[in-house]
PDB file of N, CA and C in Angstrom:
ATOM      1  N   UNK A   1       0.843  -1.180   0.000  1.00  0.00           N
ATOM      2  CA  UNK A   1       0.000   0.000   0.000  1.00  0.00           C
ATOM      3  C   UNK A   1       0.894   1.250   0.000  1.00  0.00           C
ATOM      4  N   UNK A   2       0.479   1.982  -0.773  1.00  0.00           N
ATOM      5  CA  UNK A   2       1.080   3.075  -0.759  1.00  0.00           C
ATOM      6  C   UNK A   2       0.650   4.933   0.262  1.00  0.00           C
ATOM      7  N   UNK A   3       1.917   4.941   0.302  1.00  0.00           N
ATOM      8  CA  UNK A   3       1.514   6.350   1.646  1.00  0.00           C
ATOM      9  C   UNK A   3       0.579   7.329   1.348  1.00  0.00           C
ATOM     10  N   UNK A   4       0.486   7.113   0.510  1.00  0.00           N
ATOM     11  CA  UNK A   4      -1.042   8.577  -0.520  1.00  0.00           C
ATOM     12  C   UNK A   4      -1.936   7.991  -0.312  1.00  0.00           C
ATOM     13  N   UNK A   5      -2.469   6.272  -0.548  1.00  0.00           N
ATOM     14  CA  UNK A   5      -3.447   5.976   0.216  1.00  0.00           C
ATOM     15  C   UNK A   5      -3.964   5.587   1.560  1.00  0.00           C
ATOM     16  N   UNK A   6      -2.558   5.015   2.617  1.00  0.00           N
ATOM     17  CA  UNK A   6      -2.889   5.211   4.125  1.00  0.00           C
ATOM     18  C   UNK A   6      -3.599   6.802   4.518  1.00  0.00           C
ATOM     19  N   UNK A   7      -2.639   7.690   3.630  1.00  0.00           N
ATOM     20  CA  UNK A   7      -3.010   9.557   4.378  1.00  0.00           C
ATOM     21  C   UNK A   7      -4.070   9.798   3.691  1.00  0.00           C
ATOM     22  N   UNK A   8      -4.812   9.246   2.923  1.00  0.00           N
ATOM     23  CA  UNK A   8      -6.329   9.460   2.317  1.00  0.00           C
ATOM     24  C   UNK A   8      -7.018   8.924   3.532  1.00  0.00           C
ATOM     25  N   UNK A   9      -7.025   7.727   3.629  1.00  0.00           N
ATOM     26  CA  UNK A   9      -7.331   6.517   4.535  1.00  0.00           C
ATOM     27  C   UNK A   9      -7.629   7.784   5.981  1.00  0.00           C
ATOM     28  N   UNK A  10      -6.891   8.040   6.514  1.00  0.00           N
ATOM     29  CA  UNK A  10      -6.379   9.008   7.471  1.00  0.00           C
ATOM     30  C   UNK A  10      -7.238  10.238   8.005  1.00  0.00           C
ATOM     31  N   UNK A  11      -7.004  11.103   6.549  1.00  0.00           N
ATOM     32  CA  UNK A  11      -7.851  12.133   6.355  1.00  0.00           C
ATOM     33  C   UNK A  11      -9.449  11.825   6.341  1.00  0.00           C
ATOM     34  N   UNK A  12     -10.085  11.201   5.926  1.00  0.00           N
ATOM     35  CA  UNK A  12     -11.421  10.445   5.764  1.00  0.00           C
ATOM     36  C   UNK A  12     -11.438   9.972   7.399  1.00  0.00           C
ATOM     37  N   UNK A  13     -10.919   9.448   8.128  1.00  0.00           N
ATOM     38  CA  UNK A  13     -11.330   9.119   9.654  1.00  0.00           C
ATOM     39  C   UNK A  13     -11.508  10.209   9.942  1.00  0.00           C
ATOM     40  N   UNK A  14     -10.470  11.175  10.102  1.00  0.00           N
ATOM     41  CA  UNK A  14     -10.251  12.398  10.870  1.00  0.00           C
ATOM     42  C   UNK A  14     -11.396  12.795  10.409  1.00  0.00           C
ATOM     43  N   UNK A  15     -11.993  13.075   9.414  1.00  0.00           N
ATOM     44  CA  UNK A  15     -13.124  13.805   8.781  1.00  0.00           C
ATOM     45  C   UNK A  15     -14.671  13.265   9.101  1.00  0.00           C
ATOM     46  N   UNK A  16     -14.582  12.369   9.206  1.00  0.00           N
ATOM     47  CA  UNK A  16     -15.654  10.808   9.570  1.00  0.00           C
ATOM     48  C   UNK A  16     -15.912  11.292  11.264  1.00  0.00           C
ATOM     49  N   UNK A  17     -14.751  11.934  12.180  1.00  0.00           N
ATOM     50  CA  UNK A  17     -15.094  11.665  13.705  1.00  0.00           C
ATOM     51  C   UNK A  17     -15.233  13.445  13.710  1.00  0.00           C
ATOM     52  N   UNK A  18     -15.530  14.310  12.614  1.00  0.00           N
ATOM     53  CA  UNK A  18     -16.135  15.742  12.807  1.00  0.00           C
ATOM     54  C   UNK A  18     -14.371  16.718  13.207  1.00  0.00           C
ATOM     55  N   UNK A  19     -13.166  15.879  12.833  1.00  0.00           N
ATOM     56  CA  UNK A  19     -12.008  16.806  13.000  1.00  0.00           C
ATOM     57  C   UNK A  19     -11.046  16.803  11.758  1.00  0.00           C
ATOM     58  N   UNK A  20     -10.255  17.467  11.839  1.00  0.00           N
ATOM     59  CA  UNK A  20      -9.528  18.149  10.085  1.00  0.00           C
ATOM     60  C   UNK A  20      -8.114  17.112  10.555  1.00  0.00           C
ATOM     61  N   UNK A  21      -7.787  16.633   9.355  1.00  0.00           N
ATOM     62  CA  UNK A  21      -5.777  16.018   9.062  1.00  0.00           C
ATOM     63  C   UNK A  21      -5.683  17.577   7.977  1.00  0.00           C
ATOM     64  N   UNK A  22      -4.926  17.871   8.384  1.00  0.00           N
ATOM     65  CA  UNK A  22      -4.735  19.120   7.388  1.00  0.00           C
ATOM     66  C   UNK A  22      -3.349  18.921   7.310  1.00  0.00           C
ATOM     67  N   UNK A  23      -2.673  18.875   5.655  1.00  0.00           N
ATOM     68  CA  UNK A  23      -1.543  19.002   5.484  1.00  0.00           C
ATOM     69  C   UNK A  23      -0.582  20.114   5.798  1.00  0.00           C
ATOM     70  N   UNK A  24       0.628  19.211   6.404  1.00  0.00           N
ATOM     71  CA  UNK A  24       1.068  20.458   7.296  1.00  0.00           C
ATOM     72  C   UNK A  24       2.521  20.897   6.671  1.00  0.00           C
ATOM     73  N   UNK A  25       2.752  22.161   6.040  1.00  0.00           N
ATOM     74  CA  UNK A  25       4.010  22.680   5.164  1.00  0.00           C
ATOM     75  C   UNK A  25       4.456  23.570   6.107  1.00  0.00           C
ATOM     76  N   UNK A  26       5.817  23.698   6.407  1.00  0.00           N
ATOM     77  CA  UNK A  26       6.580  25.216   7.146  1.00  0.00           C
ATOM     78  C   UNK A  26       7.586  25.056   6.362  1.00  0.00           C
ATOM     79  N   UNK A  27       7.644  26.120   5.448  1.00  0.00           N
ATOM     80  CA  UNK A  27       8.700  26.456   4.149  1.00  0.00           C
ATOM     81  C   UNK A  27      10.006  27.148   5.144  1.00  0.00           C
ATOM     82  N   UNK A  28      10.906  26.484   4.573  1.00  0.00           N
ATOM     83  CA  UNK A  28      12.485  27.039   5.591  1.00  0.00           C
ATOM     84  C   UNK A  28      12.656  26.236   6.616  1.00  0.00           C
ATOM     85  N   UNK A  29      11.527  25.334   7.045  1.00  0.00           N
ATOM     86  CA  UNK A  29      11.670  24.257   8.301  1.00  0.00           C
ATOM     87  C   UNK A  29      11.282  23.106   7.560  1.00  0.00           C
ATOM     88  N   UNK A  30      12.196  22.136   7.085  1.00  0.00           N
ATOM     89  CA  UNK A  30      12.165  21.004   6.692  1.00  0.00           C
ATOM     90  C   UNK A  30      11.703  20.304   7.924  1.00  0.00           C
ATOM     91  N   UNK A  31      11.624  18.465   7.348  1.00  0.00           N
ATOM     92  CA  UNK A  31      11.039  17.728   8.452  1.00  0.00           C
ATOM     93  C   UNK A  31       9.914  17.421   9.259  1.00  0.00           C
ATOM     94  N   UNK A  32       9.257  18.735   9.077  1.00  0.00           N
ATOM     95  CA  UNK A  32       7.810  18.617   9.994  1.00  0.00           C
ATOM     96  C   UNK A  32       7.094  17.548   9.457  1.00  0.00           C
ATOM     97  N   UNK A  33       5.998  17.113  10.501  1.00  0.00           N
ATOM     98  CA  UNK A  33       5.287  16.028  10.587  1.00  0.00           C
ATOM     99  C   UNK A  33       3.996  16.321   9.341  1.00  0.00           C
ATOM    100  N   UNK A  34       3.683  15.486   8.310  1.00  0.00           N
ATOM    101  CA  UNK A  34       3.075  15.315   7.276  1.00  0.00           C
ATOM    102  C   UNK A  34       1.387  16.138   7.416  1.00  0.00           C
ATOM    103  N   UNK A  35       1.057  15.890   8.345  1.00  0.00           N
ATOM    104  CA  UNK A  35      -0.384  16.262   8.782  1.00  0.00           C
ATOM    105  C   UNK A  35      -0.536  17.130   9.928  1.00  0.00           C
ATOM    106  N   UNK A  36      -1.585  17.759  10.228  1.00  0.00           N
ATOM    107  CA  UNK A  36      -1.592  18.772  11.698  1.00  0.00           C
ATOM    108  C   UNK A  36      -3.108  18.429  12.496  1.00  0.00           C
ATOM    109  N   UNK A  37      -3.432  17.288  12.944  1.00  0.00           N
ATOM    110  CA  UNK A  37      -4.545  16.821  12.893  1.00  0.00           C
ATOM    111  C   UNK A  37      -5.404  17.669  14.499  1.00  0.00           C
ATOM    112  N   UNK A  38      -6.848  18.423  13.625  1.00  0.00           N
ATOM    113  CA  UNK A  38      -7.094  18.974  14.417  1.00  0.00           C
ATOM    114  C   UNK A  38      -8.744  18.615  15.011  1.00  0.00           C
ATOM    115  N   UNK A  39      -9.113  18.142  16.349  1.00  0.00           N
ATOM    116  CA  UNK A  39     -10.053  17.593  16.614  1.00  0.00           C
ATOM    117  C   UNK A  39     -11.195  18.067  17.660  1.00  0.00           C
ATOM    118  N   UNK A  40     -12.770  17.814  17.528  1.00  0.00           N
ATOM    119  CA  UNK A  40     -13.308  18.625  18.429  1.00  0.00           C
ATOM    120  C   UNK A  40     -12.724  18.288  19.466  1.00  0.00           C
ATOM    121  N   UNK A  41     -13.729  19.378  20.387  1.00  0.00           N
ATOM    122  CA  UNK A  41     -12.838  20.294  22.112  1.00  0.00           C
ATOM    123  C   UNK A  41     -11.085  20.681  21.988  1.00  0.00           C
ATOM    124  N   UNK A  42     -10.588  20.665  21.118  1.00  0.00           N
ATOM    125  CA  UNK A  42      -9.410  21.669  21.003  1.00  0.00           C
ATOM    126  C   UNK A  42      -8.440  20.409  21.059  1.00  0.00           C
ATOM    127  N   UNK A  43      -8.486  19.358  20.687  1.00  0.00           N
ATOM    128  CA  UNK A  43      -7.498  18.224  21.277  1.00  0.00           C
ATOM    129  C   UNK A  43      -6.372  18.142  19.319  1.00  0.00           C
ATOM    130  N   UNK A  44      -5.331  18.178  19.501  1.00  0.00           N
ATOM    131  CA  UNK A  44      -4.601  18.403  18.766  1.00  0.00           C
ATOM    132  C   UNK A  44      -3.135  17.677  18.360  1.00  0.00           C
ATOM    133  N   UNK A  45      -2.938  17.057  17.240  1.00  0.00           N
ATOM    134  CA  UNK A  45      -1.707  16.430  17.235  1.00  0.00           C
ATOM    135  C   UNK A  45      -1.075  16.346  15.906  1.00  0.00           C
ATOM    136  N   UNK A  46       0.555  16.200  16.156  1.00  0.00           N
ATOM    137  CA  UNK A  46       0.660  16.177  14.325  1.00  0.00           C
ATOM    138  C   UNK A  46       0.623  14.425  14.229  1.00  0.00           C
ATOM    139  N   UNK A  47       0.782  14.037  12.972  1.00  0.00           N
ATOM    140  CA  UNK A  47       1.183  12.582  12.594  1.00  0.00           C
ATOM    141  C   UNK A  47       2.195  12.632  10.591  1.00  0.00           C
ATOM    142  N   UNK A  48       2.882  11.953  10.627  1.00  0.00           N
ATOM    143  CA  UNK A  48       3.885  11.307   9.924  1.00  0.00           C
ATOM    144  C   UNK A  48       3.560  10.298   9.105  1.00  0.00           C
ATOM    145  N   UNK A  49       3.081  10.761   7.887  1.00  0.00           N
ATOM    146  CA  UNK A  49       2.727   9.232   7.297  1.00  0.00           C
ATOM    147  C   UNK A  49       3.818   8.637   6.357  1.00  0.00           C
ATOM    148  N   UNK A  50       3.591   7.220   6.836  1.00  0.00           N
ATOM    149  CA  UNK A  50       4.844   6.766   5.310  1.00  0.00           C
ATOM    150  C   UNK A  50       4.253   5.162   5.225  1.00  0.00           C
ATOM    151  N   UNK A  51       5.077   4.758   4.253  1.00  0.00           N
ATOM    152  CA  UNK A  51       4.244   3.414   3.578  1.00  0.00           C
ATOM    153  C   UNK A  51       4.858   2.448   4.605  1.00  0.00           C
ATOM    154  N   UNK A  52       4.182   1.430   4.405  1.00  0.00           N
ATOM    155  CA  UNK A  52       4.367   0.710   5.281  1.00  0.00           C
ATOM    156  C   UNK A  52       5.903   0.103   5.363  1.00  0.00           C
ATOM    157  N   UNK A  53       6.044  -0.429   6.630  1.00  0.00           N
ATOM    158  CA  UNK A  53       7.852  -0.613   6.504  1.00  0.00           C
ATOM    159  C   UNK A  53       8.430   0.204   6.945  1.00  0.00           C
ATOM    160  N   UNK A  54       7.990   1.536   6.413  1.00  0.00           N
ATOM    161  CA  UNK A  54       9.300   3.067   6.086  1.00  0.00           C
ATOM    162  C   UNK A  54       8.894   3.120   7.417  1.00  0.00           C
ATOM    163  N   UNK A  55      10.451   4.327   7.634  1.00  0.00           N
ATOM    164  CA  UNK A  55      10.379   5.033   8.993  1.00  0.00           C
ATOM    165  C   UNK A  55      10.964   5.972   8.636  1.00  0.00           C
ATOM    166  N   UNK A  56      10.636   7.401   9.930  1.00  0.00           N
ATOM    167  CA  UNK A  56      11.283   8.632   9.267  1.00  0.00           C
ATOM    168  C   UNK A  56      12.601   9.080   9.121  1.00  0.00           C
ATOM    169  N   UNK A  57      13.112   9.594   8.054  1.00  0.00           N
ATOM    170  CA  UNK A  57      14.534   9.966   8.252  1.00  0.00           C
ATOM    171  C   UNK A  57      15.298  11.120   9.249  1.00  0.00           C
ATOM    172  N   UNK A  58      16.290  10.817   9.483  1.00  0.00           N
ATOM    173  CA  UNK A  58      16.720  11.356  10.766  1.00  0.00           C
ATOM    174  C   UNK A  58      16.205  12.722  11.081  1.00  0.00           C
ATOM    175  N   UNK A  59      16.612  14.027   9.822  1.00  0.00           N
ATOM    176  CA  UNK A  59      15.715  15.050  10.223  1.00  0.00           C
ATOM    177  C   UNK A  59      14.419  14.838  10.838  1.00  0.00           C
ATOM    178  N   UNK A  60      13.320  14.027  10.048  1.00  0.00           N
ATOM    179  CA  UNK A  60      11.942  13.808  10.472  1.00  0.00           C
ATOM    180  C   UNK A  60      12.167  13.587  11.877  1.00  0.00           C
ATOM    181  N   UNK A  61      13.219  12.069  12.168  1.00  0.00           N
ATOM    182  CA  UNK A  61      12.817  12.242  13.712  1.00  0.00           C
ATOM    183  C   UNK A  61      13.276  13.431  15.073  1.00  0.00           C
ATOM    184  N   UNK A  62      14.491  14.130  13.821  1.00  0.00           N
ATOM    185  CA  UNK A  62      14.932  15.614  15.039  1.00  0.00           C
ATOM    186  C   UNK A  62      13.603  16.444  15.442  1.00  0.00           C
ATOM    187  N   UNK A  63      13.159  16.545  13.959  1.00  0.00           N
ATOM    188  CA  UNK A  63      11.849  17.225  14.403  1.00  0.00           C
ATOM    189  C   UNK A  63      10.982  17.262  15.119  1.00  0.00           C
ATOM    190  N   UNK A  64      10.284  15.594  14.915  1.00  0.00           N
ATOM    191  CA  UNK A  64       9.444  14.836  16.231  1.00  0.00           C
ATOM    192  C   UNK A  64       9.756  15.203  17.590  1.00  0.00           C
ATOM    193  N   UNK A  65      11.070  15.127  17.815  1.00  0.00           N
ATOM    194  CA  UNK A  65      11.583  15.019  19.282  1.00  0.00           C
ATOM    195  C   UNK A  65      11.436  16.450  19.594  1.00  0.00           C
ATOM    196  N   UNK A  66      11.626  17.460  18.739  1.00  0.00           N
ATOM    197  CA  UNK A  66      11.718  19.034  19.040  1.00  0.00           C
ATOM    198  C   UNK A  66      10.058  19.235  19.507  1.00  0.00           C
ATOM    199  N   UNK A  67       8.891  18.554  18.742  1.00  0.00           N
ATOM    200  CA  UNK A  67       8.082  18.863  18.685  1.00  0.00           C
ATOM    201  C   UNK A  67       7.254  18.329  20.061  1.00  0.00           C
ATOM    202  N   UNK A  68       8.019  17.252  20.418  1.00  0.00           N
ATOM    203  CA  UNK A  68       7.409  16.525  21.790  1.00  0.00           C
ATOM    204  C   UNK A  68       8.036  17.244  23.006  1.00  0.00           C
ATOM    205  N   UNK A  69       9.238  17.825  22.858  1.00  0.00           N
ATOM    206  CA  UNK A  69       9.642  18.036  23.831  1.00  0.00           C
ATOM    207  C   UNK A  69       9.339  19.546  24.276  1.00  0.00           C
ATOM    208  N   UNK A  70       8.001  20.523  23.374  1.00  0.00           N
ATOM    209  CA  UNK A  70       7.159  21.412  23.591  1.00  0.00           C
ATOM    210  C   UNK A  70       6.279  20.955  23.902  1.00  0.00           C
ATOM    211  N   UNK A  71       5.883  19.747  24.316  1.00  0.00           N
ATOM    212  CA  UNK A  71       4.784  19.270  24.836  1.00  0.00           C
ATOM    213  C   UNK A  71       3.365  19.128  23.573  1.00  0.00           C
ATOM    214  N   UNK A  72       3.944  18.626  22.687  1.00  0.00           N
ATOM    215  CA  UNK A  72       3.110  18.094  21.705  1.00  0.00           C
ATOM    216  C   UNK A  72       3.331  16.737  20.810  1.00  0.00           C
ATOM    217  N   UNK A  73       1.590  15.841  20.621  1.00  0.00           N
ATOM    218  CA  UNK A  73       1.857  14.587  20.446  1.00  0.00           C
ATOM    219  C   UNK A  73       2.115  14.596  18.924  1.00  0.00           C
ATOM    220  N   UNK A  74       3.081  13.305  18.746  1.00  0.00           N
ATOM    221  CA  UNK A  74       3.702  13.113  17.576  1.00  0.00           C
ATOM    222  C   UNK A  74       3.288  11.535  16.999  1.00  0.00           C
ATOM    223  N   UNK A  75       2.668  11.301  16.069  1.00  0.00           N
ATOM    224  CA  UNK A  75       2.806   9.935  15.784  1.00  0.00           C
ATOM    225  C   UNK A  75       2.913   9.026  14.698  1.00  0.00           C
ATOM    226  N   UNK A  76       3.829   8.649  14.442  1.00  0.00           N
ATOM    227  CA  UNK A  76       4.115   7.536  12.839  1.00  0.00           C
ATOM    228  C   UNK A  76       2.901   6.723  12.199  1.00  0.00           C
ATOM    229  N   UNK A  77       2.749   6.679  11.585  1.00  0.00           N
ATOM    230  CA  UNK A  77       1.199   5.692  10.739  1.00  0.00           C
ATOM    231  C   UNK A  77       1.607   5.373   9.484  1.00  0.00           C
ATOM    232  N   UNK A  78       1.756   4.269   9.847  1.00  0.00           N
ATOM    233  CA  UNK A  78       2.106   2.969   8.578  1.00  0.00           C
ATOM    234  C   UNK A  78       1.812   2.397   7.839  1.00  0.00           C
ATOM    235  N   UNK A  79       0.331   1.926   9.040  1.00  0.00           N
ATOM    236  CA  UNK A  79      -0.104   0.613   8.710  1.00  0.00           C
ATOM    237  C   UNK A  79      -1.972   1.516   8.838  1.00  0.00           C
ATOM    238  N   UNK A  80      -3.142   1.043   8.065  1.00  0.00           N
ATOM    239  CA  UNK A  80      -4.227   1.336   8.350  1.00  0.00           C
ATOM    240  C   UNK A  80      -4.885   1.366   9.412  1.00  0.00           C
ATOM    241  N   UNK A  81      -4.504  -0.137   9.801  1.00  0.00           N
ATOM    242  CA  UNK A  81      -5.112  -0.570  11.425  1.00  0.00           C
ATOM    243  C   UNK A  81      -4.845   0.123  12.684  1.00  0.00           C
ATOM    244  N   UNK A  82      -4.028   1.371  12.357  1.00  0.00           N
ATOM    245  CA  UNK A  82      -3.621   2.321  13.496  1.00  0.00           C
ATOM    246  C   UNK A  82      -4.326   3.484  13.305  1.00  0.00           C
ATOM    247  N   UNK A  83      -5.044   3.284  12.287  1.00  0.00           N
ATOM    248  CA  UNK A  83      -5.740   5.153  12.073  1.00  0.00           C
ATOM    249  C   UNK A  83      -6.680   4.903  13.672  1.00  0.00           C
ATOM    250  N   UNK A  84      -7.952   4.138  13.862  1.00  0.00           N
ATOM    251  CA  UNK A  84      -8.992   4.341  14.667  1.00  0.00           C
ATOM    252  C   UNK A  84      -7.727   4.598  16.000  1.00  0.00           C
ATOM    253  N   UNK A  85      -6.779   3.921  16.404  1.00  0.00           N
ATOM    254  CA  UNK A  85      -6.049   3.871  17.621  1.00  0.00           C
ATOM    255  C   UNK A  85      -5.634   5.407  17.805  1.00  0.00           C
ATOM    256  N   UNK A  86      -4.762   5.743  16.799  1.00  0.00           N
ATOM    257  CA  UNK A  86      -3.925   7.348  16.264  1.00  0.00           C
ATOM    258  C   UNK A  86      -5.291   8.270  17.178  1.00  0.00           C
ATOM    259  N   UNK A  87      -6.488   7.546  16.024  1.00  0.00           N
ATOM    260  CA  UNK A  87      -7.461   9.194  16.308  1.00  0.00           C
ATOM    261  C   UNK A  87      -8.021   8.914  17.683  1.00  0.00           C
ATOM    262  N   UNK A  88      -7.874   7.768  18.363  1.00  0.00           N
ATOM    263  CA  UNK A  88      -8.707   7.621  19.692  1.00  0.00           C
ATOM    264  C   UNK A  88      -7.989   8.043  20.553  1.00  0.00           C
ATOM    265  N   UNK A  89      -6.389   8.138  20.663  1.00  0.00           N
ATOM    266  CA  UNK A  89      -5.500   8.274  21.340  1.00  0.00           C
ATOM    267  C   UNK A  89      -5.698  10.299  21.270  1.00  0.00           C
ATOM    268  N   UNK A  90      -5.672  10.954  20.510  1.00  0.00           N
ATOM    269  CA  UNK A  90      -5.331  12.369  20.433  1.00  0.00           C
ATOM    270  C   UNK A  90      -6.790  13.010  20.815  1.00  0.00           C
ATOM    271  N   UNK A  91      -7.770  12.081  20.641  1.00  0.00           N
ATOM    272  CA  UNK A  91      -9.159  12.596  21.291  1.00  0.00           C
ATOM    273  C   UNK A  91      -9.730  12.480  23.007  1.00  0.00           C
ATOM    274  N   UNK A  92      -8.706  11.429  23.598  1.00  0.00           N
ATOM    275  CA  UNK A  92      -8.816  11.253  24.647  1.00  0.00           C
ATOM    276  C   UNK A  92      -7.945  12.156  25.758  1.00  0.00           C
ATOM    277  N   UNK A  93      -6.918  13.032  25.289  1.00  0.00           N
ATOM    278  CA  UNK A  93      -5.817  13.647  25.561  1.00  0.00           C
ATOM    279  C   UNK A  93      -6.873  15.056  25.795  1.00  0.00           C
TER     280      UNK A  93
END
């Protein structure tokens, strides 16, 4: 499966439970996390998509760590069977 269709896959949950995956660009800041997923009552997280297997390259994960260690959730999605977990996890937060 390819990563354009897990982050379709993705976007359609997020959209399905009434909250936005909005693609996330910061021009001059490479690395950032693929999506900026934003959900009712204000609950908020980025996520990283890549095909299955892949993992992020080292920038990607400097970034992650910069981004957690402001106190925001970060999370890899690979595989489909993690979207409902991903979005249950950032809605319960």
């Amino acid at each position: 499966m390819r990563e354009k269709t897990i982050e379709k896959k993705f976007t359609d949950a997020a959209k399905a439970r009434g909250g936005l995956a909005l693609k996330f660009m910061s021009p001059g800041f490479d690395g950032v996390p693929d999506r900026i997923v934003l959900m009712p009552g204000g609950h908020m997280a980025f996520v990283e998509v890549k095909a299955p297997g892949k993992v992020p390259r080292p920038l990607q994960t400097a970034r992650h760590k910069l981004l957690k260690r402001l106190g925001f959730r970060v999370f890899v999605l690979d595989d489909p069977a993690q979207i409902g977990g991903i979005l249950d996890e950032i809605q319960s937060s």
